[in-house]
Protein backbone atom coordinates (compact mmCIF):
# COMPACT_ATOMS: atom_id res chain seq x y z
CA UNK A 1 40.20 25.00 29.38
CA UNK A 2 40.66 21.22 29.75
CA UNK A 3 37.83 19.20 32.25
CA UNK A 4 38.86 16.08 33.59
CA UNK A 5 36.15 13.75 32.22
CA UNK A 6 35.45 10.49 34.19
CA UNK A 7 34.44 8.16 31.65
CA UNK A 8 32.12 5.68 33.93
CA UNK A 9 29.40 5.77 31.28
CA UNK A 10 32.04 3.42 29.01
CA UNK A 11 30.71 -0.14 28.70
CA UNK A 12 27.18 1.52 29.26
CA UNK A 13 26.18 0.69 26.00
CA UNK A 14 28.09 -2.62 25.86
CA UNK A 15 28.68 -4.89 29.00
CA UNK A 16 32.16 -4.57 28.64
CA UNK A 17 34.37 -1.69 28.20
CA UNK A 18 37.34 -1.31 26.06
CA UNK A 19 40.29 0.02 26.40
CA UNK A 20 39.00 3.77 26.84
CA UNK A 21 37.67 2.92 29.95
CA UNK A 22 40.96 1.69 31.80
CA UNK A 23 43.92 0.14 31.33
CA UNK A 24 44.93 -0.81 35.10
CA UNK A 25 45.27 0.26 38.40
CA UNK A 26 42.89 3.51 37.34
CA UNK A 27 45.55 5.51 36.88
CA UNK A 28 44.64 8.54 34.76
CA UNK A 29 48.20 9.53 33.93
CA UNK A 30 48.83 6.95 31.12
CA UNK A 31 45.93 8.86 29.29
CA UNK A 32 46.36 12.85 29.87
CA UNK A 33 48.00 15.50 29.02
CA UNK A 34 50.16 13.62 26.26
CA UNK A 35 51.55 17.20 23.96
CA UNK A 36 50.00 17.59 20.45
CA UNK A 37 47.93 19.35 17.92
CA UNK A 38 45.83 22.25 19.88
CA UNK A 39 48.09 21.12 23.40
CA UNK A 40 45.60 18.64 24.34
CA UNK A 41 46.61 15.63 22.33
CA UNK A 42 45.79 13.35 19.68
CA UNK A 43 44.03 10.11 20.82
CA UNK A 44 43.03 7.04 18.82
CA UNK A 45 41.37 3.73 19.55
CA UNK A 46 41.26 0.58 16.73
CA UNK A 47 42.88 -2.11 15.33
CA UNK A 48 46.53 -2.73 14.73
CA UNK A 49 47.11 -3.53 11.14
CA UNK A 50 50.34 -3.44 10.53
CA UNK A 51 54.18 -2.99 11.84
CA UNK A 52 57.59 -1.33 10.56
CA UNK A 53 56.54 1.45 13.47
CA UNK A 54 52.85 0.54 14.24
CA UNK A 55 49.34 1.28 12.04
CA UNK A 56 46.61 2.15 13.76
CA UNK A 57 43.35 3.50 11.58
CA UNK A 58 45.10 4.17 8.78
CA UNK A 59 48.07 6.10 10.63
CA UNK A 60 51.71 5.08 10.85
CA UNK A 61 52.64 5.83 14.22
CA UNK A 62 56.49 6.05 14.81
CA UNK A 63 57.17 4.29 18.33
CA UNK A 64 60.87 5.00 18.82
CA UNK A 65 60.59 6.74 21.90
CA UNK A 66 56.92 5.00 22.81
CA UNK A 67 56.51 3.69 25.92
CA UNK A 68 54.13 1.00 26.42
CA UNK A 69 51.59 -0.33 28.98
CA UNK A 70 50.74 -4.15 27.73
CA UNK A 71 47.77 -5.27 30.35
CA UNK A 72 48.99 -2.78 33.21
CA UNK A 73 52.25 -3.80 32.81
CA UNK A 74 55.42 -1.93 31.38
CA UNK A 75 56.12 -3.64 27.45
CA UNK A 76 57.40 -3.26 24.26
CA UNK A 77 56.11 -3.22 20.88
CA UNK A 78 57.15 -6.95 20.77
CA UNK A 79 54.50 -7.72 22.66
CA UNK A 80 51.61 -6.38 20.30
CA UNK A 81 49.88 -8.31 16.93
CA UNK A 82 48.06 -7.66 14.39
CA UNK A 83 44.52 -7.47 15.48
CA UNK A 84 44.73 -6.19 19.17
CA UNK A 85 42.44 -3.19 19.92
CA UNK A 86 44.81 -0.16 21.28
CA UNK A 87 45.09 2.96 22.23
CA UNK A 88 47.51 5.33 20.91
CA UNK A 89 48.51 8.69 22.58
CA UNK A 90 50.80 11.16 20.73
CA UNK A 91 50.97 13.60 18.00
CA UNK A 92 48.92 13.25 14.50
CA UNK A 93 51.22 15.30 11.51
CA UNK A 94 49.68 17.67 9.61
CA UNK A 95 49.56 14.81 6.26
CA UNK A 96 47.08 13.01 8.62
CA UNK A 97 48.88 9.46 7.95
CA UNK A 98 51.98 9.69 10.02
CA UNK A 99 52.45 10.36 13.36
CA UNK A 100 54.13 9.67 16.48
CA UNK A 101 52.99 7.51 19.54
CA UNK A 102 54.35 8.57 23.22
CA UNK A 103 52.09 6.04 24.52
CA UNK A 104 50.09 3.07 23.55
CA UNK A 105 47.62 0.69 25.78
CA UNK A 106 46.65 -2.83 25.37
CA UNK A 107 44.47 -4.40 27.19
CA UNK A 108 42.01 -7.43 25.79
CA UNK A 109 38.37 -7.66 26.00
CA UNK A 110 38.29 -11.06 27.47
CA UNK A 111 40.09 -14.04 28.18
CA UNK A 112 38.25 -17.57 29.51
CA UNK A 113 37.55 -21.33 28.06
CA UNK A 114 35.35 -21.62 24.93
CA UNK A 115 31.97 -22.76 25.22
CA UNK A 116 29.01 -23.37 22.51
CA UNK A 117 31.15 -23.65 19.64
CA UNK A 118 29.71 -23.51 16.51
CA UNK A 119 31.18 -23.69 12.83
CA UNK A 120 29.28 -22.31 10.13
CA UNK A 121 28.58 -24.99 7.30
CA UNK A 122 30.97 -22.93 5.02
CA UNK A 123 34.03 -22.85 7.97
CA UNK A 124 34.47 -19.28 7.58
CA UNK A 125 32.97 -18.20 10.47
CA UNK A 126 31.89 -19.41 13.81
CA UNK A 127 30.04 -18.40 17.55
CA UNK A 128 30.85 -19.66 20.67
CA UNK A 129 30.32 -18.41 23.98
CA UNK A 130 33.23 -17.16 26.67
CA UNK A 131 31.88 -16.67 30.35
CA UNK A 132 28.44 -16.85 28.82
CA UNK A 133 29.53 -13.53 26.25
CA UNK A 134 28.53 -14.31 23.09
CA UNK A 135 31.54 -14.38 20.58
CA UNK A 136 31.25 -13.80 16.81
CA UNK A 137 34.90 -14.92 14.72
CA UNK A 138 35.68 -14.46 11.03
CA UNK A 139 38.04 -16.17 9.29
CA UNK A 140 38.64 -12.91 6.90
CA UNK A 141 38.45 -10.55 9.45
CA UNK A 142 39.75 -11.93 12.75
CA UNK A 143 43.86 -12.47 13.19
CA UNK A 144 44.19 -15.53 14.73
CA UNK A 145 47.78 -15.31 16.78
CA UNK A 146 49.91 -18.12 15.91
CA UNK A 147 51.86 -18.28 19.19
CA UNK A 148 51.41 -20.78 22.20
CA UNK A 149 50.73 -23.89 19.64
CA UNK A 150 48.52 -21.48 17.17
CA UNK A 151 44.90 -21.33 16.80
CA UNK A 152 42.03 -21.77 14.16
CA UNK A 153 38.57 -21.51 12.86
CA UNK A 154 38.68 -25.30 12.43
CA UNK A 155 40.87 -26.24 15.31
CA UNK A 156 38.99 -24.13 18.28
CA UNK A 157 37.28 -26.86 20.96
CA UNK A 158 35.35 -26.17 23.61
CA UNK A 159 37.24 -25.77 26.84
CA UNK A 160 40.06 -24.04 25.27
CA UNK A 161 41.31 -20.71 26.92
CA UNK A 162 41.43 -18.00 24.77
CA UNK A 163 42.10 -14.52 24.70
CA UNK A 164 40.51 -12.06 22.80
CA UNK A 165 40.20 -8.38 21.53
CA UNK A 166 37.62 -6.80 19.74
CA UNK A 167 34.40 -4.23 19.73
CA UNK A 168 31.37 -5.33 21.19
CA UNK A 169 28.40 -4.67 19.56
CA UNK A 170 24.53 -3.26 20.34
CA UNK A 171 23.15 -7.14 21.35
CA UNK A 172 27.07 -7.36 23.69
CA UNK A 173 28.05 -9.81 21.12
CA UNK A 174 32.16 -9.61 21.10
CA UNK A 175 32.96 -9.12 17.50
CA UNK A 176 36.80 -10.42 17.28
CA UNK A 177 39.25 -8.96 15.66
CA UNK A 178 42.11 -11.20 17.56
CA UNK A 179 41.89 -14.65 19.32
CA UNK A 180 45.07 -16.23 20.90
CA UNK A 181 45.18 -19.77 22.43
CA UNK A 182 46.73 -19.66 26.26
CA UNK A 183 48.77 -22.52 27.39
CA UNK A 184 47.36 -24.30 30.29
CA UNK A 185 49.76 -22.43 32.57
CA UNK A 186 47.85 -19.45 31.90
CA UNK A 187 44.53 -20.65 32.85
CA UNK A 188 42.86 -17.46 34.47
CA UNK A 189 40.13 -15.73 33.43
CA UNK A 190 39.46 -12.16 32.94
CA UNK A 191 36.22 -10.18 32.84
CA UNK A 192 34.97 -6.93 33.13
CA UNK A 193 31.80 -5.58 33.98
CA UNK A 194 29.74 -3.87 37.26
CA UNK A 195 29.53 -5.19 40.64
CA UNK A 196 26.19 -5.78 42.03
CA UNK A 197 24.56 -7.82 44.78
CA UNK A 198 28.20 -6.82 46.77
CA UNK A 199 28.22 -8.11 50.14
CA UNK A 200 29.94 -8.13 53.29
CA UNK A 201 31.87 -10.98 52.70
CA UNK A 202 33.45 -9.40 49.75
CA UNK A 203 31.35 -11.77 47.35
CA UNK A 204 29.43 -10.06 44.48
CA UNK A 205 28.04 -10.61 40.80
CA UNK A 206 29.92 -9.72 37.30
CA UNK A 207 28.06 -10.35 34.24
CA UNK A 208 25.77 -12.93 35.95
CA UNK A 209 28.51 -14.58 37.58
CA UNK A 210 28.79 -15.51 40.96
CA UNK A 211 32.64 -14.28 42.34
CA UNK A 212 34.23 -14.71 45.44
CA UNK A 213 36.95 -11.78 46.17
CA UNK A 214 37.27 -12.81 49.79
CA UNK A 215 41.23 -12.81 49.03
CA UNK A 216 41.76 -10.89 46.15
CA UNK A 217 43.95 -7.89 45.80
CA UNK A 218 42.50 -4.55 45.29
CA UNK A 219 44.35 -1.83 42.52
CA UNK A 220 42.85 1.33 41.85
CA UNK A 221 40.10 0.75 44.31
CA UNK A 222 39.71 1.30 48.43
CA UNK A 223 37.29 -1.25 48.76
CA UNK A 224 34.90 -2.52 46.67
CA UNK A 225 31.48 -0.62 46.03
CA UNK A 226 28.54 -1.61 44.58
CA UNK A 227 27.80 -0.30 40.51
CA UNK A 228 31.56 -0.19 40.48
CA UNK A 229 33.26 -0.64 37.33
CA UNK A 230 36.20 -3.34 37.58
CA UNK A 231 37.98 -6.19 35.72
CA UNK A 232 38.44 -9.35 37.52
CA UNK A 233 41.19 -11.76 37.21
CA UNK A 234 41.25 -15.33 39.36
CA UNK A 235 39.87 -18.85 37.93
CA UNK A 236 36.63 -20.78 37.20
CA UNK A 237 35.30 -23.79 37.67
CA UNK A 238 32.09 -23.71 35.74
CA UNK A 239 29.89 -21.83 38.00
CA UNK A 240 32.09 -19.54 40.19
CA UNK A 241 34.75 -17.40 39.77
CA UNK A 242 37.54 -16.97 42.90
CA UNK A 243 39.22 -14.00 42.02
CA UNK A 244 42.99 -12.90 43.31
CA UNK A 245 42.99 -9.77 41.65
CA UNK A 246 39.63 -6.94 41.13
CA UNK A 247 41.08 -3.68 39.13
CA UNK A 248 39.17 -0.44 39.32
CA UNK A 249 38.47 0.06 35.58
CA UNK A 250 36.90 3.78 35.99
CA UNK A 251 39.16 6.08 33.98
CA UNK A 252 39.69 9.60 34.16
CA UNK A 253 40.54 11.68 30.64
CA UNK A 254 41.32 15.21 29.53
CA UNK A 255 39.52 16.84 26.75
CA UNK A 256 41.16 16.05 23.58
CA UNK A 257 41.18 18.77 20.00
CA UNK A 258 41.56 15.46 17.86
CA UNK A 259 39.98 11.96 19.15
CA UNK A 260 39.34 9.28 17.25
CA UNK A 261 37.93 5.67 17.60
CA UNK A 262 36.76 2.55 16.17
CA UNK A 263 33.89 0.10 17.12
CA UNK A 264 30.40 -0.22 16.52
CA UNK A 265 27.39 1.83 17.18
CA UNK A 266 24.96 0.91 20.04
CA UNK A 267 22.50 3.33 21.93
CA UNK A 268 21.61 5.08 18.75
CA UNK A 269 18.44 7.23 18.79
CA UNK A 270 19.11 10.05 16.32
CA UNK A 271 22.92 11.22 14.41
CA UNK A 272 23.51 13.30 17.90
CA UNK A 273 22.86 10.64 20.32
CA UNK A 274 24.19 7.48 20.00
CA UNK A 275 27.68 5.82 21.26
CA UNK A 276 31.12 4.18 20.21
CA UNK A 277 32.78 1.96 22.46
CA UNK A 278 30.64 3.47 25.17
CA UNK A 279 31.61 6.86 24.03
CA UNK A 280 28.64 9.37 23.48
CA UNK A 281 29.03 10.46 20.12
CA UNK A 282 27.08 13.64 18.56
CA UNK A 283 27.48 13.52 14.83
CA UNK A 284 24.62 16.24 14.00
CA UNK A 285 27.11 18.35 11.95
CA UNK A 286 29.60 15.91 10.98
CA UNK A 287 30.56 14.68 7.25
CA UNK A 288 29.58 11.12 7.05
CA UNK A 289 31.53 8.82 4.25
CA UNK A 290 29.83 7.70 1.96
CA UNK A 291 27.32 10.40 1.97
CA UNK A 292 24.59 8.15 1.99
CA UNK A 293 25.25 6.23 5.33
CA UNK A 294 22.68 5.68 7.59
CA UNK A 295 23.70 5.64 11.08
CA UNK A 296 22.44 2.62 13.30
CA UNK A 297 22.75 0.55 15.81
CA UNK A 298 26.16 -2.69 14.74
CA UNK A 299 27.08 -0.47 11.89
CA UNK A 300 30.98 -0.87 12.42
CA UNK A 301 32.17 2.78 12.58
CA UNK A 302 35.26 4.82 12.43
CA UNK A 303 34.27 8.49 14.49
CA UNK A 304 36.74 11.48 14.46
CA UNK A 305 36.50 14.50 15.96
CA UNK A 306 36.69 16.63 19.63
CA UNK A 307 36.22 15.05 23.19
CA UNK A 308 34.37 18.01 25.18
CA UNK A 309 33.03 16.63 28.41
CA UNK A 310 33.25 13.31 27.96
CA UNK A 311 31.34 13.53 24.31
CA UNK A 312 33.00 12.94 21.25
CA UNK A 313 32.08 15.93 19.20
CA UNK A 314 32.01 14.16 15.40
CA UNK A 315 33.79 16.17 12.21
CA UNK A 316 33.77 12.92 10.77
CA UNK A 317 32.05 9.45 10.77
CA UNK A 318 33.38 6.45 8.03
CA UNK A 319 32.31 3.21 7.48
CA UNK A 320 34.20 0.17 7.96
CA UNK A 321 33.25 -2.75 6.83
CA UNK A 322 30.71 -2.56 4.23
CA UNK A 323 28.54 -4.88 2.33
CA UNK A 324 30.24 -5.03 -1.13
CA UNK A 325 32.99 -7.43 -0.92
CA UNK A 326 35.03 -8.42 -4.60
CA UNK A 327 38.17 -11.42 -4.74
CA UNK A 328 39.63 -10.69 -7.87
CA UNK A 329 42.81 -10.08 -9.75
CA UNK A 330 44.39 -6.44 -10.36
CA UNK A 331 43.72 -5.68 -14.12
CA UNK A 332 44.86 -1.66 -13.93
CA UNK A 333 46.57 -0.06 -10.97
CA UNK A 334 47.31 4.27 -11.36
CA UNK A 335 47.52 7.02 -9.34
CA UNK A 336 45.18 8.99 -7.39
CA UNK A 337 44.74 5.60 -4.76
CA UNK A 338 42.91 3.91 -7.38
CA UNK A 339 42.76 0.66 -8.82
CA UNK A 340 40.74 -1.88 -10.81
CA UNK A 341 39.64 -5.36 -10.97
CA UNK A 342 38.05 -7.16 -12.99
CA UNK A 343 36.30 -10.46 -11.78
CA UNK A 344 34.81 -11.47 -15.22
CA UNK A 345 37.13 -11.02 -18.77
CA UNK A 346 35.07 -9.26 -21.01
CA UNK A 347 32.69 -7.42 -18.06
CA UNK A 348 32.75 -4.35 -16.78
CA UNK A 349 35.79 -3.54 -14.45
CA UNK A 350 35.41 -2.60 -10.80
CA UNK A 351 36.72 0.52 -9.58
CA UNK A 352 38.01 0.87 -6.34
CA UNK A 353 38.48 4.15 -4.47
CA UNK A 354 40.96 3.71 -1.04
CA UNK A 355 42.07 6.60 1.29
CA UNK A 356 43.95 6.79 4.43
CA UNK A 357 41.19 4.72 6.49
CA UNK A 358 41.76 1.86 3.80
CA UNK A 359 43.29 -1.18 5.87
CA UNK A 360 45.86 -3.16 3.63
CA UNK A 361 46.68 -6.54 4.69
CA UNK A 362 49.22 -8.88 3.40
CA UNK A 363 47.93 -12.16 3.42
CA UNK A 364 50.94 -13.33 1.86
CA UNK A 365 53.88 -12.81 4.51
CA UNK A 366 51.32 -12.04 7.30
CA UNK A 367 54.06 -9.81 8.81
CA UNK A 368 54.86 -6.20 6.58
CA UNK A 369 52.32 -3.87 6.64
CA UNK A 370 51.73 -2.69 3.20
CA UNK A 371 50.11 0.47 0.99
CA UNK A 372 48.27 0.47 -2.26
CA UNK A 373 51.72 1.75 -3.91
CA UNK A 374 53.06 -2.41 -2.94
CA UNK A 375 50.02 -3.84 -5.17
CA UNK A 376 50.60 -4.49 -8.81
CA UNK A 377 48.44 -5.73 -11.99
CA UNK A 378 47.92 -9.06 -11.61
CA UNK A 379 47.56 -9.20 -8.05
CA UNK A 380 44.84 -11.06 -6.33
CA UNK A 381 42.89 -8.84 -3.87
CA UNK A 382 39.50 -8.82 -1.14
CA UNK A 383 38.46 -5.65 -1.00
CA UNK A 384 35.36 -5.10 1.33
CA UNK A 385 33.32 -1.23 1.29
CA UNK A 386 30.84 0.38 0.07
CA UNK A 387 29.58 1.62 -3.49
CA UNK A 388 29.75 5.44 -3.96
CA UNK A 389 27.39 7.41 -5.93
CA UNK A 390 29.84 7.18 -8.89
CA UNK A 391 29.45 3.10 -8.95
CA UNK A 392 32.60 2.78 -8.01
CA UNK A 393 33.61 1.00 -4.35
CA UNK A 394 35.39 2.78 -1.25
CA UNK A 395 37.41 0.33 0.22
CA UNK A 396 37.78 0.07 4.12
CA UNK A 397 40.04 -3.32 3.68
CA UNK A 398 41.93 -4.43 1.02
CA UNK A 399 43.53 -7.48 1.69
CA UNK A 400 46.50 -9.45 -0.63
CA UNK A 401 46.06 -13.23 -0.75
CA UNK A 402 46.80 -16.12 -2.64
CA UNK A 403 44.66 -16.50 -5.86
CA UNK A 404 41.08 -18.73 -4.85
CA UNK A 405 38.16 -18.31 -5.95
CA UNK A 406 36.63 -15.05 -7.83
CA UNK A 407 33.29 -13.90 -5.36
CA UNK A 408 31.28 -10.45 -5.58
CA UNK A 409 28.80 -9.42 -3.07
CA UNK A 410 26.49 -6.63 -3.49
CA UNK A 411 22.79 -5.80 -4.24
CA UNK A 412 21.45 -7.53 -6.82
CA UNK A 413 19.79 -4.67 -9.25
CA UNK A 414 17.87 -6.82 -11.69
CA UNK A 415 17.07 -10.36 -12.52
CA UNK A 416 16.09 -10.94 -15.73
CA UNK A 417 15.43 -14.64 -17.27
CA UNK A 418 18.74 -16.69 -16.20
CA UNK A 419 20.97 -13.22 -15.78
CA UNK A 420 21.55 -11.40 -12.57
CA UNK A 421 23.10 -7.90 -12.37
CA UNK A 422 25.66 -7.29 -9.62
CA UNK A 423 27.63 -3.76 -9.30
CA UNK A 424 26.65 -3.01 -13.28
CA UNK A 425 28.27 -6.81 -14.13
CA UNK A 426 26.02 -9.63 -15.80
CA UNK A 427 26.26 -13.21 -14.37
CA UNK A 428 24.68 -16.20 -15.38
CA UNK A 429 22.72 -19.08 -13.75
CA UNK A 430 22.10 -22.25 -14.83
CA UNK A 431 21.06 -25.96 -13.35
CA UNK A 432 23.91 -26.29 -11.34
CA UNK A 433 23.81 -23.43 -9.54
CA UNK A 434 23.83 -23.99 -5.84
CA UNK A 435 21.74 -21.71 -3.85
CA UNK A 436 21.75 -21.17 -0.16
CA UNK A 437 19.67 -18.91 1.98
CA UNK A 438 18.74 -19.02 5.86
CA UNK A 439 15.53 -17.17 4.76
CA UNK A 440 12.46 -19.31 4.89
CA UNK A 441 10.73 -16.62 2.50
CA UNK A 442 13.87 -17.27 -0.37
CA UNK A 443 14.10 -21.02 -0.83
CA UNK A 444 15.13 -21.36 -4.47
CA UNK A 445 15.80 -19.21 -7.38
CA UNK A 446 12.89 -18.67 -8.62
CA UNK A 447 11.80 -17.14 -5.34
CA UNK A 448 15.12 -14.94 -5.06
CA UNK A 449 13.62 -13.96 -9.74
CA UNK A 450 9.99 -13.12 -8.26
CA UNK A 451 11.72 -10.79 -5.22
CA UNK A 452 14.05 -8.71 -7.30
CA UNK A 453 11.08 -8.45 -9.76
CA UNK A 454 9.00 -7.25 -6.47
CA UNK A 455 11.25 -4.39 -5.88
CA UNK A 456 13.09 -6.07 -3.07
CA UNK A 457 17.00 -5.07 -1.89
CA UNK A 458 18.68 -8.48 -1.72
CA UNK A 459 22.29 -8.43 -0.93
CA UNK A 460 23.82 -11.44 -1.97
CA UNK A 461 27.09 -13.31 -2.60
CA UNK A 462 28.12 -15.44 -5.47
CA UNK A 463 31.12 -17.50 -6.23
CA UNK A 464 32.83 -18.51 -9.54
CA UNK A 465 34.38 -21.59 -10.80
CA UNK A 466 37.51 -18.96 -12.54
CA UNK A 467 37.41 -15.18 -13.85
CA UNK A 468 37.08 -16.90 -17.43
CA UNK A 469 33.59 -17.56 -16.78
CA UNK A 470 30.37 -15.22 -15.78
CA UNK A 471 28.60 -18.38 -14.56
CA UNK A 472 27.67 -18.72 -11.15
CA UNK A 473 28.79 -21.42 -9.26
CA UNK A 474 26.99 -21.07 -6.16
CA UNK A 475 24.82 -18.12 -4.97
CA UNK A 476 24.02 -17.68 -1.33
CA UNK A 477 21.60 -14.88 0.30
CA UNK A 478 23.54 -12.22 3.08
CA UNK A 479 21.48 -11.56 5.80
């Protein structure tokens, strides 16, 4: 028996939801009864990694009869990019890598000027601060859309208006995965949250800002009620927001056999209890990947499993992300999704394990998706994961770029005179090593020596002049 499940607990755990929770006008229709595996449907939330049809975690979704809701409004696939957070409905094939979308949803996370910015001293990543929501962006991980004049890590200002998708995560920090510049003819904001202090006047506070919805249009909503969930569209000007348009954002959803989502975990207070993307997750019986994760709160997450009454019953939980990173060149690629790199001649390859979750990007033309049958020995790859029992690394990205410099981040395992083990491979320190560290307790290397020697887990990342060389360039401390 399917149960309609109103899902007004999404963007509980984070202050706003994603798209789970709505996707205009509250209209439930875009999000039920779509036919499938079981009858009920195959859903899935994440990133968009690719095109030629469209990737979503890991699955090629065919779209040639896929109708599409962009923002509320009818679309087309044109109007998606890489690194927008959707949700597909449709039908998952049996090989659990194809299958075909009869609906996808886009709607973004937020969109208002840039305040705070900060660069990191390394330019790779910054924070600033939209509508006083904390924004994290990565210059590896977050597509930055090159339409309306382009944007960058180096060339964001404050004041500009951008829009962005992404996964919140257990502080409300938005974690981007997509940030597009708006022209200044598209200068309204957009911000979802719960309405409190309503009064009669039709004024009320989002997010600890003031609005004014004395004029605005209503969709999906009567009138406007106090702890109701909404998005609000209309403009700022630094302290208040007049809006023209307040969207009900509450969203009704069917059961689903096979549901699946990305994002990070917040509210967690045991493997049964804790949520993704607002969605209650129990995971007491699923199969986690690697074996050894430890579920907590900002762990970046990919769940699959059952919806049953509005809980998303895990068979499966995966890691994305992952703290071992390795740029290097291809030195072996074979079957079996398996390949090897080698980031010092005459060490120890890596090797690296991908599956279906793996996320390929192609640096290179920034436009065809690609699979690990496109990369070839002497290619120069980032792969981020996670090291399996086996020492060899699960990749959730793998990502092909132009050659730069050779880096591995991991745990360091010993630390012996000038020599530091990382993943089983020897590197060298000498004088002009640089080291950086944001941790008053590690201010040199003889402090990181004396730690390791302690007993201490100390994930780290190092950099290399060339793959000729096992001498470190510059080591810096991952918090």
């Amino acid at each position: 028996m399917k149960l309609n499940t109103k899902l007004t607990a999404l963007a509980a755990a984070v202050s706003l939801a994603t798209l789970l929770t709505a996707c205009g006008s509250g209209d439930s229709s875009s999000g039920t009864d779509t036919a499938g595996i079981g009858g009920s449907g195959f859903t899935s939330s994440g990133t968009i990694t690719g095109f030629g049809s469209v990737f979503v975690n890991g699955v090629k979704f065919e779209t040639t009869s896929t109708t599409f809701d962009i923002e509320g409004m009818a679309g087309t696939q044109d109007d998606l990019a890489i690194g927008m957070v959707v949700q597909v409905d449709g039908i998952l094939n049996p090989d659990g890598v194809t299958g075909t979308a009869t609906h996808i949803i886009f709607d973004d996370e937020l969109q208002g000027p840039v305040d705070n910015f900060v660069l990191a001293p390394d330019t790779l990543t910054a924070t600033f601060d939209v509508l006083g929501i904390p924004v994290n962006i990565d210059s590896n991980t977050t597509y930055f859309d090159p339409d309306n004049g382009g944007i960058d890590i180096k060339t964001i200002r404050n004041g500009n208006m951008v829009e962005l998708s992404g996964f919140f995560n257990n502080t409300g920090t938005l974690i981007a995965s997509r940030i597009e510049n708006k022209t200044e003819t598209d200068e309204n904001i957009e911000l979802k949250g719960y309405i409190t202090n309503l009064t009669t006047s039709k004024t009320f506070t989002l997010k600890g800002i003031p609005v004014n919805a004395s004029t605005a249009s209503l969709e999906g909503l009567n009138e406007l009620t106090e702890g109701a969930f909404v998005e609000v569209e209309g403009s700022f000007d630094g302290t208040t927001i007049t809006a023209f348009k307040v969207e009900s954002e509450e969203f009704e959803y069917n059961d689903r056999d096979e549901f699946e989502i990305e994002g990070f975990v917040t509210h967690f207070t045991s493997h049964s209890n804790f949520k993704v993307n607002g969605i209650p997750v129990d995971a007491s019986r699923a199969e986690l990947e690697p074996r050894t994760m430890q579920i907590a709160n900002n762990l970046q997450v990919e769940v699959e499993g059952r919806l049953i009454n509005g809980i998303l019953i895990a068979e499966e939980v995966k890691m994305r992300g992952g703290d071992v990173e390795v740029s290097a060149y291809i030195t072996v690629d074979f079957a079996n999704n398996r390949f090897e790199v080698t980031p010092v001649t005459g060490q120890p390859s890596l090797v690296i394990q991908t599956g279906p979750e793996t996320q390929f990007k192609d640096d290179l033309s920034n436009h065809n998706p690609i699979r690990i049958s496109d990369l070839r020995e002497g290619d120069f790859v980032e792969v981020e994961g996670f090291l399996n029992d086996d020492g060899s690394i699960f990749a959730s990205e793998v990502e092909l770029s132009d050659p730069d410099d050779t880096e591995v981040q991991g745990v360091i395992s010993s630390f012996t005179g000038t020599t530091i083990t990382i993943l089983g491979i020897e590197f060298e320190t000498n004088n002009a090593t640089q080291f950086e560290s944001d941790d008053n307790s590690i201010t040199s290397l003889d402090d990181l020596r004396s730690q390791v020697a302690n007993g201490a887990t100390i994930l780290v990342e190092i950099e290399l002049s060339n793959s000729s060389t096992n001498i470190i360039r510059k080591i810096e401390i991952e918090d």
